[in-house]
Each structure stands twice: as C-alpha cells, then as structure tokens.
N, C-alpha and C. Protein backbone atom coordinates (compact mmCIF):
# COMPACT_ATOMS: atom_id res chain seq x y z
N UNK A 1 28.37 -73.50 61.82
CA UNK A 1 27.19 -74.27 61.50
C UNK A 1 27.54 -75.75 61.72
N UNK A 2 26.99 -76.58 62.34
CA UNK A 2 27.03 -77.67 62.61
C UNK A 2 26.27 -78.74 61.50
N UNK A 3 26.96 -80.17 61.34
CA UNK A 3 26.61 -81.02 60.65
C UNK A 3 24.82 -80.77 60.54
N UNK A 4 23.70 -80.90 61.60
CA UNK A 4 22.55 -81.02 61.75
C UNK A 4 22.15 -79.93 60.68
N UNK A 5 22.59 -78.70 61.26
CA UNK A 5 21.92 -77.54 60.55
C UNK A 5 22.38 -77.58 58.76
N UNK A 6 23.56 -77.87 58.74
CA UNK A 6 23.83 -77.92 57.04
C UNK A 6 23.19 -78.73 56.67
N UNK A 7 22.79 -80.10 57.24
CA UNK A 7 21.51 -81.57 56.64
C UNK A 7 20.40 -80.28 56.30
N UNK A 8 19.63 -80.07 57.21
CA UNK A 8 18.27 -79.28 57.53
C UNK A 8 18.09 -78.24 56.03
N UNK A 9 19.75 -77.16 55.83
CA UNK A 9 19.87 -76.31 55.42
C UNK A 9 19.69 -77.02 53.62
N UNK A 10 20.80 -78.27 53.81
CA UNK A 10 20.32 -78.95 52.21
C UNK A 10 19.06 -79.59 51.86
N UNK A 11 18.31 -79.85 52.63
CA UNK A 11 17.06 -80.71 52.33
C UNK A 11 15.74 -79.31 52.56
N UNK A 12 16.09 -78.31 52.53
CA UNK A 12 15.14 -77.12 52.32
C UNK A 12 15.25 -76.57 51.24
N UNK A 13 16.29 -77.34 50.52
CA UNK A 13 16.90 -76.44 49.30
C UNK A 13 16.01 -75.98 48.19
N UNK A 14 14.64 -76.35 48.16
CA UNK A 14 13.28 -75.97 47.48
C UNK A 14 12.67 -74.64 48.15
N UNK A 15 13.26 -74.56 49.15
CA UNK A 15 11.77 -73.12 50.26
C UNK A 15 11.96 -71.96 49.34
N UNK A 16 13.38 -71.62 48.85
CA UNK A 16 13.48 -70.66 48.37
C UNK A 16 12.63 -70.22 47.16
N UNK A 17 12.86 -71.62 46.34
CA UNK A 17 12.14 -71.43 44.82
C UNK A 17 10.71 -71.30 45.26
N UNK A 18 10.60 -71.80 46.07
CA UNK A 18 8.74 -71.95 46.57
C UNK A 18 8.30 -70.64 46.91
N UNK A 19 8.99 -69.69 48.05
CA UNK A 19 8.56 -68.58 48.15
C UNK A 19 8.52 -67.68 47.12
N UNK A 20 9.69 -67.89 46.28
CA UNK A 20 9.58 -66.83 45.05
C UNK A 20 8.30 -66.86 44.41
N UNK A 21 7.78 -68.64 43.95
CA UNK A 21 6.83 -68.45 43.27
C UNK A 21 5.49 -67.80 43.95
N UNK A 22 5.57 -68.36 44.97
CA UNK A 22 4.35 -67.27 45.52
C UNK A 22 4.32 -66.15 45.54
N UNK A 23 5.91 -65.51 45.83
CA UNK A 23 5.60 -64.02 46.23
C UNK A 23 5.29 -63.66 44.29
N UNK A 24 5.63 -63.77 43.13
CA UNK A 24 4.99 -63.65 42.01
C UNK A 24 3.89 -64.02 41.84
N UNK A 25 3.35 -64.82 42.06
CA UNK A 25 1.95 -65.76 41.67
C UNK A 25 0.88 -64.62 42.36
N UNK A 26 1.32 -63.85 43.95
CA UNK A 26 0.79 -63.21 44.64
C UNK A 26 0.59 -61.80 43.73
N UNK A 27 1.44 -60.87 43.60
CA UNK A 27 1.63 -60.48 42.55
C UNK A 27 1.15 -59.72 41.84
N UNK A 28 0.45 -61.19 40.98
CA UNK A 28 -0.38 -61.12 39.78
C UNK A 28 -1.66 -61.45 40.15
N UNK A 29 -1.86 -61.83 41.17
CA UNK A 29 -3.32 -62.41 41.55
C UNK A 29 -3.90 -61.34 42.36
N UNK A 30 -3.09 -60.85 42.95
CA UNK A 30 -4.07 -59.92 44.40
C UNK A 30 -4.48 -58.84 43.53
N UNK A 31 -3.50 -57.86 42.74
CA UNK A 31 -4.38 -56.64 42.49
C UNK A 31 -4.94 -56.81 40.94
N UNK A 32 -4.59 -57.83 40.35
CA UNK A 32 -6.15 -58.28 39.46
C UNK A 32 -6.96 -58.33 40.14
N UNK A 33 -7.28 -59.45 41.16
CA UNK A 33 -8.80 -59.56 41.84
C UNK A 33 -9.57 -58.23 42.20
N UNK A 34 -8.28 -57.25 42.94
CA UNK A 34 -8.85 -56.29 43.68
C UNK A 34 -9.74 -55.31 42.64
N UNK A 35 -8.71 -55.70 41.35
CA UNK A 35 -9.15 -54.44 40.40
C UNK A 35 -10.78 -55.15 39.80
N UNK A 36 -10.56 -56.28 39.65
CA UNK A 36 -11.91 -56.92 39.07
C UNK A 36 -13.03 -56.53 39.82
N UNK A 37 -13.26 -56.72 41.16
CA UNK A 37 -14.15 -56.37 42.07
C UNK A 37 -14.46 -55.01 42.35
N UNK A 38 -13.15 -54.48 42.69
CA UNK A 38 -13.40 -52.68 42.49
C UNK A 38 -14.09 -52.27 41.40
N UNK A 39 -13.62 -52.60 39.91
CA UNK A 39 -14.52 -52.39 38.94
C UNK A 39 -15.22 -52.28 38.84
N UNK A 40 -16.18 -54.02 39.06
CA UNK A 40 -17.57 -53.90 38.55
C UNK A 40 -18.49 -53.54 40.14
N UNK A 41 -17.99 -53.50 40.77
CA UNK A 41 -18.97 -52.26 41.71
C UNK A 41 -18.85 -50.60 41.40
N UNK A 42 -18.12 -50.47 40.66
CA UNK A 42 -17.80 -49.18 40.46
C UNK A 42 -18.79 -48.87 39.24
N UNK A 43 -18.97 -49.82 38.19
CA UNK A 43 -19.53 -50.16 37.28
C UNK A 43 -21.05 -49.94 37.16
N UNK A 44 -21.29 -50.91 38.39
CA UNK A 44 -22.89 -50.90 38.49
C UNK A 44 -23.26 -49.72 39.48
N UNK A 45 -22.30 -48.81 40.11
CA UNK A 45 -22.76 -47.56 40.44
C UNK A 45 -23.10 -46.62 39.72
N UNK A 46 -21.91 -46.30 38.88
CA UNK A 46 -21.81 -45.62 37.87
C UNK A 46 -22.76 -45.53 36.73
N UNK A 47 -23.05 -47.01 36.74
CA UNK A 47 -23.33 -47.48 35.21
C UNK A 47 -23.17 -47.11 34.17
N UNK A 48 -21.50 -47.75 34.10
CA UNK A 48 -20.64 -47.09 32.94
C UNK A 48 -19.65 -48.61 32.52
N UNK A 49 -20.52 -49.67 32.49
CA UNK A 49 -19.93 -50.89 32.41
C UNK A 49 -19.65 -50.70 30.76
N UNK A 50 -18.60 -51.11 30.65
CA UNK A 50 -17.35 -51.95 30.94
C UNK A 50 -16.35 -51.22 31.77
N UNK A 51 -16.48 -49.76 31.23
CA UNK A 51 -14.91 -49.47 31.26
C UNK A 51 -14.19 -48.83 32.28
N UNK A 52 -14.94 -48.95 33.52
CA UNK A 52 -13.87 -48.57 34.73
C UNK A 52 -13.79 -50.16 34.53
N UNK A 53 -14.10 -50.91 34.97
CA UNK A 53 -13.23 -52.29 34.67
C UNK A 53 -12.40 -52.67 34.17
N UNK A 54 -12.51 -52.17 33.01
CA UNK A 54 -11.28 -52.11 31.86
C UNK A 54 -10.33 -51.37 32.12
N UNK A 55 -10.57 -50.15 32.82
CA UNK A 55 -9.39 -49.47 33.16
C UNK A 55 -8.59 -49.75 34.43
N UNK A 56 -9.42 -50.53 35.27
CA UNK A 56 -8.73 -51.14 36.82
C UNK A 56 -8.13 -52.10 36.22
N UNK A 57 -8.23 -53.15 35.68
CA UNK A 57 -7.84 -54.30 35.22
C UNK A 57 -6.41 -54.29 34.03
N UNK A 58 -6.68 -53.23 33.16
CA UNK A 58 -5.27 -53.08 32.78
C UNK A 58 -4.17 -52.24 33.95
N UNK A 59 -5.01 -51.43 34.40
CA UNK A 59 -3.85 -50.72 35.37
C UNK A 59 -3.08 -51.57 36.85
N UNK A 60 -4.20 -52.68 36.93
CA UNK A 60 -3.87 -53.88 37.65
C UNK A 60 -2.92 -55.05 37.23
N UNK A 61 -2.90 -55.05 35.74
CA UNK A 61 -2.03 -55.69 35.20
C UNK A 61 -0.67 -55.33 35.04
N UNK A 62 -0.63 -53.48 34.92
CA UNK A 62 0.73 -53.30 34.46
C UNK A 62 1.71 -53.53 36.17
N UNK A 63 0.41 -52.92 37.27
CA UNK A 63 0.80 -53.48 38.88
C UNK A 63 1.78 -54.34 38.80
N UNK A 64 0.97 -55.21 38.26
CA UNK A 64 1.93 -56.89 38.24
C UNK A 64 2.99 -56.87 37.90
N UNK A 65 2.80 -56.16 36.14
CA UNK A 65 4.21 -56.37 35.52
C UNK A 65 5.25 -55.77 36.44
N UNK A 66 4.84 -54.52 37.18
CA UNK A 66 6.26 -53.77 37.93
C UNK A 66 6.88 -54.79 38.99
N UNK A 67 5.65 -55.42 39.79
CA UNK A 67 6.22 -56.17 41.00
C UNK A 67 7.32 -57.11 40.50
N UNK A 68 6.70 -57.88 39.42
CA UNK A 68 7.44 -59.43 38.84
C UNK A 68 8.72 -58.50 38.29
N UNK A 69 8.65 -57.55 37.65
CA UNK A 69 10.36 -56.82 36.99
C UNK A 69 11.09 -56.83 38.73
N UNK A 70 10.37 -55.95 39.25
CA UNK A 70 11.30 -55.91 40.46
C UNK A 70 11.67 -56.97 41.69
N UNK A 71 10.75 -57.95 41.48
CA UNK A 71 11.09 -59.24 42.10
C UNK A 71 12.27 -60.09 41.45
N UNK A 72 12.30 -60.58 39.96
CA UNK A 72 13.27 -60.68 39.11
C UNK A 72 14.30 -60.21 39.22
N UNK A 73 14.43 -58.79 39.18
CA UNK A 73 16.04 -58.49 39.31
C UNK A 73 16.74 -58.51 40.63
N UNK A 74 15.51 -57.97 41.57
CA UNK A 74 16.63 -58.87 42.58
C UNK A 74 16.65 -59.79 42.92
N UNK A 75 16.45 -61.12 42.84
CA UNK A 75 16.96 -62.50 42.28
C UNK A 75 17.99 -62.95 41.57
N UNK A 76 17.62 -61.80 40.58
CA UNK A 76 18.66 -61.93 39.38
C UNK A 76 20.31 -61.82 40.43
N UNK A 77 20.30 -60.51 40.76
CA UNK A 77 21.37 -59.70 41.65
C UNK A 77 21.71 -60.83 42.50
N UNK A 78 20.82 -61.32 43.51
CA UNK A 78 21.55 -62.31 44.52
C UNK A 78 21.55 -63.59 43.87
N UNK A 79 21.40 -64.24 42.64
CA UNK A 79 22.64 -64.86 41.83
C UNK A 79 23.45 -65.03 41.56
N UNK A 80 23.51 -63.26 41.00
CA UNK A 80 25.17 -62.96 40.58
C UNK A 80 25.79 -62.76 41.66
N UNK A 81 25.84 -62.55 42.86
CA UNK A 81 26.38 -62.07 44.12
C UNK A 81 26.90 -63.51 44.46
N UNK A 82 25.86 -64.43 44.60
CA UNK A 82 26.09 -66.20 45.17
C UNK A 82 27.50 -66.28 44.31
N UNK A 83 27.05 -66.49 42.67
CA UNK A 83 28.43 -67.13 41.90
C UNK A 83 29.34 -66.00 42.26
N UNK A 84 29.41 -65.14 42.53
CA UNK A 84 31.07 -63.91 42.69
C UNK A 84 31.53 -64.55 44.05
N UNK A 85 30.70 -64.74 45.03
CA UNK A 85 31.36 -65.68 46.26
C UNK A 85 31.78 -67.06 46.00
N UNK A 86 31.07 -67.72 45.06
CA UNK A 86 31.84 -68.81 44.50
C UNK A 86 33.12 -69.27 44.32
C-alpha cells in the first residue's frame, strides 16, 4: 500500500461507522413500513382493523430485533479479530 492510499484509507475512517448505521437504521425502517402498509390494506379488506396491523407490526419489529442482534455480533467478532491482530 502506498503513502496515497493509506492518506485516502485514514481520512475514510468514518465510511465504516456510516454504513453500519444505515445498514441498522435500514433494518428497522424497511420491514416496519412494509408491515404498516401491508396491514392496513389488509385491514380495510378484511375489515378486521386493528389487528392484522398489530400483528404485522409486532412481527415486523421482532424482524428488526433479529437483523440488529445479527448485525451486532458480527461487528462485535471483527473487533475482536482487529485487537487479536493488534
């Protein structure tokens, strides 16, 4: 690696944290929305409002929780991997 590319490589030193937060932020946002919208059309077909909503929307939530656990740990992992090469 040459002087240029290690400059480039230290002054990006944010992309990483940046993508993480999106790929979480993403996440939690996409299959809430999807579930919100699926819902209440499901809802006003049905017409059984609230609770397919209620039931997309928690089951959209726990979505989330799995992605963010499994985004987390491996983060976590290539942490501990960085400091053991340390």
């Amino acid at each position: 690696m040459n002087n240029k590319e290690k400059s480039n490589t230290k002054d990006l030193w944010w992309r990483e944290g940046l993508m993480s937060f999106m790929k979480i932020g993403a996440s939690i946002a996409v299959p809430i929305i999807i579930a919100l919208y699926v819902g209440q059309y499901l809802d006003e077909r049905y017409n059984s409002k609230p609770f397919i909503f209620l039931v997309l929307t928690f089951i959209a939530f726990i979505i989330s929780l799995v992605f963010i656990y499994k985004n987390m740990m491996k983060y976590i992992k290539e942490i501990e991997k960085e400091g053991k090469n340390k």
